[in-house]
Protein backbone atom coordinates (compact mmCIF):
# COMPACT_ATOMS: atom_id res chain seq x y z
CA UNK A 1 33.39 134.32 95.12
CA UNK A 2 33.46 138.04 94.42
CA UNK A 3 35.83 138.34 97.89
CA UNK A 4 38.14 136.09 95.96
CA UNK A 5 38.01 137.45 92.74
CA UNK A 6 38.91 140.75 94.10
CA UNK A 7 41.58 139.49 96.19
CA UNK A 8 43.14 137.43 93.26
CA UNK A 9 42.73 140.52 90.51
CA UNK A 10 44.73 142.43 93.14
CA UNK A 11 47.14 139.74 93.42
CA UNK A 12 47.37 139.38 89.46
CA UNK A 13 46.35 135.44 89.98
CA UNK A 14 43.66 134.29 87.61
CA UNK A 15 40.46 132.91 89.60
CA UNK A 16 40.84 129.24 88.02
CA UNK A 17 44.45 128.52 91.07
CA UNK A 18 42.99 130.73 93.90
CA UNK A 19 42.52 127.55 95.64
CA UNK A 20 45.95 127.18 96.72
CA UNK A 21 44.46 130.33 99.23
CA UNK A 22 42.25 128.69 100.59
CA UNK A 23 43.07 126.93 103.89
CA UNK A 24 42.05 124.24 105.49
CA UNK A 25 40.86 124.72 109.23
CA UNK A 26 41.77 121.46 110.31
CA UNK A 27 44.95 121.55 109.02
CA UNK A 28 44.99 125.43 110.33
CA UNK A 29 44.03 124.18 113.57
CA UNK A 30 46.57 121.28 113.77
CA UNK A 31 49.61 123.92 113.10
CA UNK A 32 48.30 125.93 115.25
CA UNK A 33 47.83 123.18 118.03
CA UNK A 34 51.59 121.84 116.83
CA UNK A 35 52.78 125.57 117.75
CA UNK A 36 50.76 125.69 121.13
CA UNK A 37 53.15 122.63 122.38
CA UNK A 38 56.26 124.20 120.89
CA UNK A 39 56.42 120.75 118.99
CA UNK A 40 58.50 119.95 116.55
CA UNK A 41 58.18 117.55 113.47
CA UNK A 42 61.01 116.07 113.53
CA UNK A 43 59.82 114.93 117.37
CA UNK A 44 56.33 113.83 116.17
CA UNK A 45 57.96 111.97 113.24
CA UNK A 46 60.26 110.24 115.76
CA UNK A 47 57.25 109.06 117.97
CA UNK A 48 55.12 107.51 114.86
CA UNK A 49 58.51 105.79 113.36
CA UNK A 50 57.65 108.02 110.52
CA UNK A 51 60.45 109.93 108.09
CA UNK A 52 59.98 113.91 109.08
CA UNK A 53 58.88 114.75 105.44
CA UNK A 54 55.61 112.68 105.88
CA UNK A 55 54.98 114.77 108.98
CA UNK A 56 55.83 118.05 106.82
CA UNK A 57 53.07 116.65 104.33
CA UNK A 58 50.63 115.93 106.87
CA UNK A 59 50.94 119.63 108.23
CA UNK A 60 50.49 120.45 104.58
CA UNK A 61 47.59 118.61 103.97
CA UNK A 62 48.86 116.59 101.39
CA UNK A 63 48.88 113.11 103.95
CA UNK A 64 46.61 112.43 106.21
CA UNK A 65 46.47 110.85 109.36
CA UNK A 66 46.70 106.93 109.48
CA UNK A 67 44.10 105.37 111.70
CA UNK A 68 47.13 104.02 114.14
CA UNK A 69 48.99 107.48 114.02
CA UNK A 70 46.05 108.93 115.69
CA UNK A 71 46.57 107.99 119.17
CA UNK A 72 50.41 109.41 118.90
CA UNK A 73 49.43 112.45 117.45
CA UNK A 74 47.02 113.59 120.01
CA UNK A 75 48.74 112.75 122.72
CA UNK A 76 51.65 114.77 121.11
CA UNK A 77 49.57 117.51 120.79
CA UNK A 78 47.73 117.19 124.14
CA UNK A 79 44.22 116.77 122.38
CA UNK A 80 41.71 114.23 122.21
CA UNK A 81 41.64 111.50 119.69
CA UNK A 82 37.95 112.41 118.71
CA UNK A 83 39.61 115.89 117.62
CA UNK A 84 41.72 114.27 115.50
CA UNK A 85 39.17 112.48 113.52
């Protein structure tokens, strides 16, 4: 906590919205895997039948993955389903 109060001081952001810099690893890790395959959303959005902004707020972690959207996504990424869930 003292990491982030230093960090936020510094940034002049009050301790009580230093969450919004705090990332998630999964959704670290799937932009990172989403990079790896030089993928793009508009692609993976395309594949689940999906509009491209729910794929932008899955990235974001504000949607997550539907149970049936699983097998799409990891083969679009080239992972395993289990990593997914």
């Amino acid at each position: 906590m003292q990491i982030i109060e230093n960090i936020c001081s510094d940034a002049q952001v009050t301790t009580s919205n230093y969450a919004f810099m705090i990332r998630d690893p999964k959704i670290e890790w799937l932009n990172h895997r989403m990079l790896a395959v030089s993928g793009k959303k508009a692609e993976l959005a395309a594949k689940l039948g999906i509009h491209p902004s729910a794929v932008t707020r899955i990235f974001a972690g504000k949607r997550q993955i539907k149970s049936q959207e699983v097998p799409v996504v990891a083969e679009f990424l080239g992972v395993g389903t289990d990593q997914l869930i």
